[in-house]
N, C-alpha and C. Protein backbone atom coordinates (compact mmCIF):
# COMPACT_ATOMS: atom_id res chain seq x y z
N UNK A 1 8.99 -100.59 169.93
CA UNK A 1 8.15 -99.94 168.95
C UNK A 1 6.80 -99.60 169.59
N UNK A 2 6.30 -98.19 169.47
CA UNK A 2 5.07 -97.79 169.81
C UNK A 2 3.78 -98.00 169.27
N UNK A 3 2.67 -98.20 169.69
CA UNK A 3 1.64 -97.88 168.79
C UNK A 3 1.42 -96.95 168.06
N UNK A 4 0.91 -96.96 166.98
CA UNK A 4 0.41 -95.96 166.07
C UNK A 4 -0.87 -95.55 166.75
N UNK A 5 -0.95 -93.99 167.34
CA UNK A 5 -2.28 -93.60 167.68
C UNK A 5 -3.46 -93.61 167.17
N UNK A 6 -4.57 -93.66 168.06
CA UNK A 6 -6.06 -93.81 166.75
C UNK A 6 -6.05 -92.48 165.99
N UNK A 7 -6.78 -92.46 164.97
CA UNK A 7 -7.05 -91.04 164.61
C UNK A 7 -8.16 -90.83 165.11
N UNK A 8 -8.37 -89.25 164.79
CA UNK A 8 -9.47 -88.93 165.57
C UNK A 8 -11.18 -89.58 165.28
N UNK A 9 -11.20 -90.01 164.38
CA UNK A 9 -12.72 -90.31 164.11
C UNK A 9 -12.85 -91.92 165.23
N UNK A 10 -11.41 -92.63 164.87
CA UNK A 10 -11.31 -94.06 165.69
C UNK A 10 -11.34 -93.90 166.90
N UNK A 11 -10.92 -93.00 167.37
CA UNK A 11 -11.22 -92.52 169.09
C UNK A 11 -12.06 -92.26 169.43
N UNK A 12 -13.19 -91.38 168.76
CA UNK A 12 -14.23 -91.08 168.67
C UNK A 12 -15.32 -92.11 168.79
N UNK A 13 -14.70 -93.09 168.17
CA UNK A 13 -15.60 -94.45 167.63
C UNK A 13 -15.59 -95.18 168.75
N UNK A 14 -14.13 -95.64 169.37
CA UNK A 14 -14.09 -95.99 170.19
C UNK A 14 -14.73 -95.76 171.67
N UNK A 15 -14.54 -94.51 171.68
CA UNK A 15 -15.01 -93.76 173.34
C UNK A 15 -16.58 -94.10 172.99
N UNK A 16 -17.71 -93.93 172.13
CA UNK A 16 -19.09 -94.35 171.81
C UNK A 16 -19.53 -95.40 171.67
N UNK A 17 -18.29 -96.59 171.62
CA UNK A 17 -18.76 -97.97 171.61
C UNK A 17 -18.44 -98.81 172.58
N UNK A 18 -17.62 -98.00 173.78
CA UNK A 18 -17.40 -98.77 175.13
C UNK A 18 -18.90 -99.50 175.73
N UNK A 19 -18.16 -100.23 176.23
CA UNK A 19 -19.79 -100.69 176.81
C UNK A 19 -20.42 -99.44 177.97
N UNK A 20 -20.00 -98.84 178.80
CA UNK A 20 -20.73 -97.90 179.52
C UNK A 20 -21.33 -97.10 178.33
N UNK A 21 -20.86 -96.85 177.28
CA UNK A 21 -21.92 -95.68 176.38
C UNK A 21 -23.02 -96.47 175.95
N UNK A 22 -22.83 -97.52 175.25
CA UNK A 22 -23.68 -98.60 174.87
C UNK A 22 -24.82 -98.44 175.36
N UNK A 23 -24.29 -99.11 177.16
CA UNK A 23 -25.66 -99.06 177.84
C UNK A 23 -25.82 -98.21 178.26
N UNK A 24 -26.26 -96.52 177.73
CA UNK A 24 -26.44 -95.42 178.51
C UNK A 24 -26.09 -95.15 179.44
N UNK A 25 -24.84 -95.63 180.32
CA UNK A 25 -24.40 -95.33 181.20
C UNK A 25 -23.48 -93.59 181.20
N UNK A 26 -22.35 -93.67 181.84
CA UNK A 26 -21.99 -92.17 182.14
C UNK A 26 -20.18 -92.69 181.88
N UNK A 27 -19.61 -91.65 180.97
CA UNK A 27 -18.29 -92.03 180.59
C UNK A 27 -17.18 -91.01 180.77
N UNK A 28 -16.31 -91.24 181.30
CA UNK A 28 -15.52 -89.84 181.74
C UNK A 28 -14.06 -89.98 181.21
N UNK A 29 -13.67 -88.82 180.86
CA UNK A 29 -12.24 -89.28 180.20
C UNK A 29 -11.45 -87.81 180.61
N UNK A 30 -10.42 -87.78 180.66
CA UNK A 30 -9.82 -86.14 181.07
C UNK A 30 -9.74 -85.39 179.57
N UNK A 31 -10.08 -83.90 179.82
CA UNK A 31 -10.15 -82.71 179.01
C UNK A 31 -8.91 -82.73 178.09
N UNK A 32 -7.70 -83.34 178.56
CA UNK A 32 -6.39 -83.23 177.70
C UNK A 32 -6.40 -84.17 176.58
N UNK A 33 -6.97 -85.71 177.55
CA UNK A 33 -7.07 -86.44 176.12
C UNK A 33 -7.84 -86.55 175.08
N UNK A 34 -9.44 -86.00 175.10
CA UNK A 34 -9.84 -85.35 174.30
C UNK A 34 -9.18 -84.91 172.91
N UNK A 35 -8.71 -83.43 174.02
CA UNK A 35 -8.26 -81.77 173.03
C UNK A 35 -7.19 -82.63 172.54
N UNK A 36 -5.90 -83.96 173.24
CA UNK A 36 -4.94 -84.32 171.99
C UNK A 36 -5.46 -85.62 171.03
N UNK A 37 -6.05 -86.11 171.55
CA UNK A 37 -6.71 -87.56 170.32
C UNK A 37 -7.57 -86.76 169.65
N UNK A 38 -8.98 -86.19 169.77
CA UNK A 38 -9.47 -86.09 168.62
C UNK A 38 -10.18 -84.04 168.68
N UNK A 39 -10.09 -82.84 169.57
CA UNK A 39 -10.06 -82.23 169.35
C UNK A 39 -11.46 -82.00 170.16
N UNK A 40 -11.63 -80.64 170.75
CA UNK A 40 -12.63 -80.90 171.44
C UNK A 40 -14.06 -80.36 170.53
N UNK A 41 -13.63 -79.35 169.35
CA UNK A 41 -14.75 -79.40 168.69
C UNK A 41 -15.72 -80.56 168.05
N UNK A 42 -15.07 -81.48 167.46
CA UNK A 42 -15.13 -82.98 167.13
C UNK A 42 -15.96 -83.70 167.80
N UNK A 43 -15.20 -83.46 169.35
CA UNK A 43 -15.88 -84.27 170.14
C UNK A 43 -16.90 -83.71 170.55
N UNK A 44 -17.38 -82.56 170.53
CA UNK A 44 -18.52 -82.32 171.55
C UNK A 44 -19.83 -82.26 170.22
N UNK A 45 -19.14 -81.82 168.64
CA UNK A 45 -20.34 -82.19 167.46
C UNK A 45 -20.95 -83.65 167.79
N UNK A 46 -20.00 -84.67 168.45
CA UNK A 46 -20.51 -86.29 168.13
C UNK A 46 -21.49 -86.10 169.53
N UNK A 47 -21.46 -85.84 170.69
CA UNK A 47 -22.04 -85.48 171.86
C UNK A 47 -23.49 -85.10 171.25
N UNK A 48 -23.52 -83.79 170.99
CA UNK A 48 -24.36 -83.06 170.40
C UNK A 48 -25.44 -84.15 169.20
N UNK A 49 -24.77 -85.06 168.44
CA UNK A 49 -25.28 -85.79 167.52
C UNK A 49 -26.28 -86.61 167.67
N UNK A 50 -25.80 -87.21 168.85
CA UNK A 50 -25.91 -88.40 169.74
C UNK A 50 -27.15 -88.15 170.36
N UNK A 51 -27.40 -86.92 170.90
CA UNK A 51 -28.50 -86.51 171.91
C UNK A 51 -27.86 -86.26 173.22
N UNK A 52 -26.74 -86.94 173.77
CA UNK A 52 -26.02 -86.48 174.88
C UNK A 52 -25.54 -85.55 175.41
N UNK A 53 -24.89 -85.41 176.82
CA UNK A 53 -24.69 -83.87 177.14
C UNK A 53 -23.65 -84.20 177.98
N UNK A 54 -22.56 -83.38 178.19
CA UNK A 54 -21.40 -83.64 178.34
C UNK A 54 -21.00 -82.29 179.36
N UNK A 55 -20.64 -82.27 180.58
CA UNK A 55 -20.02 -81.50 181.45
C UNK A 55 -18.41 -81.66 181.73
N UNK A 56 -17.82 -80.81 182.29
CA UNK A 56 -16.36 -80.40 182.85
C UNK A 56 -16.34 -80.01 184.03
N UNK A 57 -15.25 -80.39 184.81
CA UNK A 57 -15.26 -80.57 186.38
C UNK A 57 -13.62 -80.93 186.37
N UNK A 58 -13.04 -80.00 186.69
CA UNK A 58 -11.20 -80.13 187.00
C UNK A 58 -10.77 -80.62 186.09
N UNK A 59 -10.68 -80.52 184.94
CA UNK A 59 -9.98 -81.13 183.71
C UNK A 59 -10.48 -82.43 183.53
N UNK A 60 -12.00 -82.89 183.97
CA UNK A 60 -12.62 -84.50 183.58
C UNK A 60 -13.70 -83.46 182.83
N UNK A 61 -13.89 -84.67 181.51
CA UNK A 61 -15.03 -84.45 180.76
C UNK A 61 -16.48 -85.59 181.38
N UNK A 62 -17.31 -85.19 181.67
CA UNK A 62 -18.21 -86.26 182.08
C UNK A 62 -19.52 -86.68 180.69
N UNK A 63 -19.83 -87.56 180.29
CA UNK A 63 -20.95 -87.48 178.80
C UNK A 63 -21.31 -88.74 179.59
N UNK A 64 -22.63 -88.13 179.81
CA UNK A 64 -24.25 -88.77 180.28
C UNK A 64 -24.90 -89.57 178.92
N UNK A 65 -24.36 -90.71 178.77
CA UNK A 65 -24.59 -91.62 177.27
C UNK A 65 -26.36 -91.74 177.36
N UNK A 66 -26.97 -91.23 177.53
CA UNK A 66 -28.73 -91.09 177.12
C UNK A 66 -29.27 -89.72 177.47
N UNK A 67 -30.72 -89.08 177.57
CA UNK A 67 -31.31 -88.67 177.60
C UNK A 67 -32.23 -87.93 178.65
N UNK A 68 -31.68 -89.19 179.69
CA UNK A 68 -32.29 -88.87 180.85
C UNK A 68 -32.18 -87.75 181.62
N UNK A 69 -33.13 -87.12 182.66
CA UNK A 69 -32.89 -86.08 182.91
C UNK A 69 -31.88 -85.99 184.01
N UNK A 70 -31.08 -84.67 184.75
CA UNK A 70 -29.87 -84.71 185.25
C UNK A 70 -30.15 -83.80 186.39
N UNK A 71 -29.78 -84.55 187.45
CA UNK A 71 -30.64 -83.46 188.95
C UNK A 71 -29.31 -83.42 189.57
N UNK A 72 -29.32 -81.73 189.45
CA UNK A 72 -28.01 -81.66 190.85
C UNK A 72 -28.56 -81.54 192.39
N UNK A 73 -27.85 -82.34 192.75
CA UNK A 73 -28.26 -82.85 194.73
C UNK A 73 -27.71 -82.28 195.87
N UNK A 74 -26.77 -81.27 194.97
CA UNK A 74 -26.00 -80.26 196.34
C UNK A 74 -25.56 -79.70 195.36
């Protein structure tokens, strides 16, 4: 017997209460699981909510859990 998947708000909930988001750290998850757990409009309103900012790079989503500013080095 399988798990019953989260729905989307519980995934949501989940991916924001890992400890790397917690502590403003940086959280990466791939573009597919996103768009199938909770949808990428969804996800990028809670991003947006949050104050965070969230990039794409080969099918990884990257969300910078604070504020801080973001320097590209090459």
């Amino acid at each position: 017997m399988s798990a019953k998947p989260l729905e989307p708000h519980q995934w949501i909930h989940t991916f924001f209460t890992s400890k790397s988001a917690r502590d403003g750290f940086v959280v990466r998850r791939k573009l597919r699981d996103i768009e199938r757990f909770c949808g990428m409009e969804l996800f990028l309103a809670e991003v947006q909510r949050r104050g965070y900012r969230a990039y794409e790079n080969s099918g990884q989503i990257v969300v910078f859990c604070n504020s801080a500013p973001i320097k590209r080095l090459s």
